[in-house]
Protein backbone atom coordinates (compact mmCIF):
# COMPACT_ATOMS: atom_id res chain seq x y z
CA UNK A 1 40.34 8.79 -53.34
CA UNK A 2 44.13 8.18 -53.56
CA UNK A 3 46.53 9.26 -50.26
CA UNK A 4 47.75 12.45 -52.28
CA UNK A 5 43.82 14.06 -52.55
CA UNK A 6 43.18 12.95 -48.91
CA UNK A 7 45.64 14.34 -47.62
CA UNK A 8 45.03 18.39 -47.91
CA UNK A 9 41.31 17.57 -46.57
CA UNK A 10 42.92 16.49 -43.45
CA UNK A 11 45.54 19.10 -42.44
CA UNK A 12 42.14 21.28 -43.47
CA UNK A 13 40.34 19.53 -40.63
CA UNK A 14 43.50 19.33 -38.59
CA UNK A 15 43.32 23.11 -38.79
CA UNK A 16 39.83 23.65 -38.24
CA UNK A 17 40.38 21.51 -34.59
CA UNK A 18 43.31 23.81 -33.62
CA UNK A 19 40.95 26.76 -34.63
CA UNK A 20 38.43 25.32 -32.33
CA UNK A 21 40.78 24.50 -29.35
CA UNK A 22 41.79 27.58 -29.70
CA UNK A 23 37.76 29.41 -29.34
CA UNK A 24 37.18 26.98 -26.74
CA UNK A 25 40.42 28.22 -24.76
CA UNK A 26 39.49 31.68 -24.94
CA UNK A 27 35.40 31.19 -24.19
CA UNK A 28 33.99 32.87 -22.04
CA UNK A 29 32.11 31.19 -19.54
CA UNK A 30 28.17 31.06 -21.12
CA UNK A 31 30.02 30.41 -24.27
CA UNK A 32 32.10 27.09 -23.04
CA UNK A 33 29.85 24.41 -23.48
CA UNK A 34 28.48 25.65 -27.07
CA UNK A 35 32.79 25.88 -27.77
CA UNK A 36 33.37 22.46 -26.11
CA UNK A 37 30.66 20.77 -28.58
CA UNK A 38 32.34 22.52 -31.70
CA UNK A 39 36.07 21.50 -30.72
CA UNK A 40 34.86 17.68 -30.28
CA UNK A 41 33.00 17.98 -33.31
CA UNK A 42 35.64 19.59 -35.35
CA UNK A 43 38.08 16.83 -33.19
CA UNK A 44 35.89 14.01 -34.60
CA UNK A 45 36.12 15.06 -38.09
CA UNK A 46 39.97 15.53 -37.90
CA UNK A 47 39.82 11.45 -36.81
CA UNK A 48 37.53 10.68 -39.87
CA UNK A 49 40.31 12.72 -42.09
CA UNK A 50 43.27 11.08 -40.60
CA UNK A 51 41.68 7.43 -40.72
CA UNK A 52 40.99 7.73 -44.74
CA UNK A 53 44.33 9.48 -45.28
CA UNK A 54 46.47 6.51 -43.63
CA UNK A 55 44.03 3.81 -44.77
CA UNK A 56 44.70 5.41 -47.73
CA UNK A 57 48.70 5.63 -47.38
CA UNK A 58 48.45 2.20 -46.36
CA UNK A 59 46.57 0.84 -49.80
CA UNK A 60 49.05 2.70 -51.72
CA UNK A 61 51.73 0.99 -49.93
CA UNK A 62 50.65 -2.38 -50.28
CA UNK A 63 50.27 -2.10 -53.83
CA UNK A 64 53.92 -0.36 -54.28
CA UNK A 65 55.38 -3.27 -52.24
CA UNK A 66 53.85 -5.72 -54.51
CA UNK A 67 55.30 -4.05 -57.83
CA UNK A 68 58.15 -4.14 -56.50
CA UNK A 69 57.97 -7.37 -55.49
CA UNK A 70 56.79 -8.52 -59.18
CA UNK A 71 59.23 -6.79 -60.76
């Protein structure tokens, strides 16, 4: 997938986290833990979505720089 279809997925997952911040935040107590393991997990998959985004970004930009260098 190029940069430009990555990158919706992760401000997605990016909102998904803040979602789940936010649940954990206002938890009550018996509900913590089960809202602790849903933020990290949510967290984690925000990572996975940044990572392929910029390695991504970063493919894209390599091959820009070297059509520009070839032109």
């Amino acid at each position: 997938m190029e940069c430009a279809d990555l990158y919706p997925l992760w401000v997605c997952a990016r909102e998904e986290t803040d979602e789940a911040l936010a649940d954990w935040a206002l938890a009550p107590a018996a509900r913590r833990r089960e809202a602790f393991a849903v933020y990290v997990a949510a967290a984690d998959r925000e990572d996975a979505a940044a990572r392929a985004w910029m390695e991504a970004c970063a493919a894209y930009d390599t091959a820009a720089a070297l059509e520009r260098a070839a032109a």
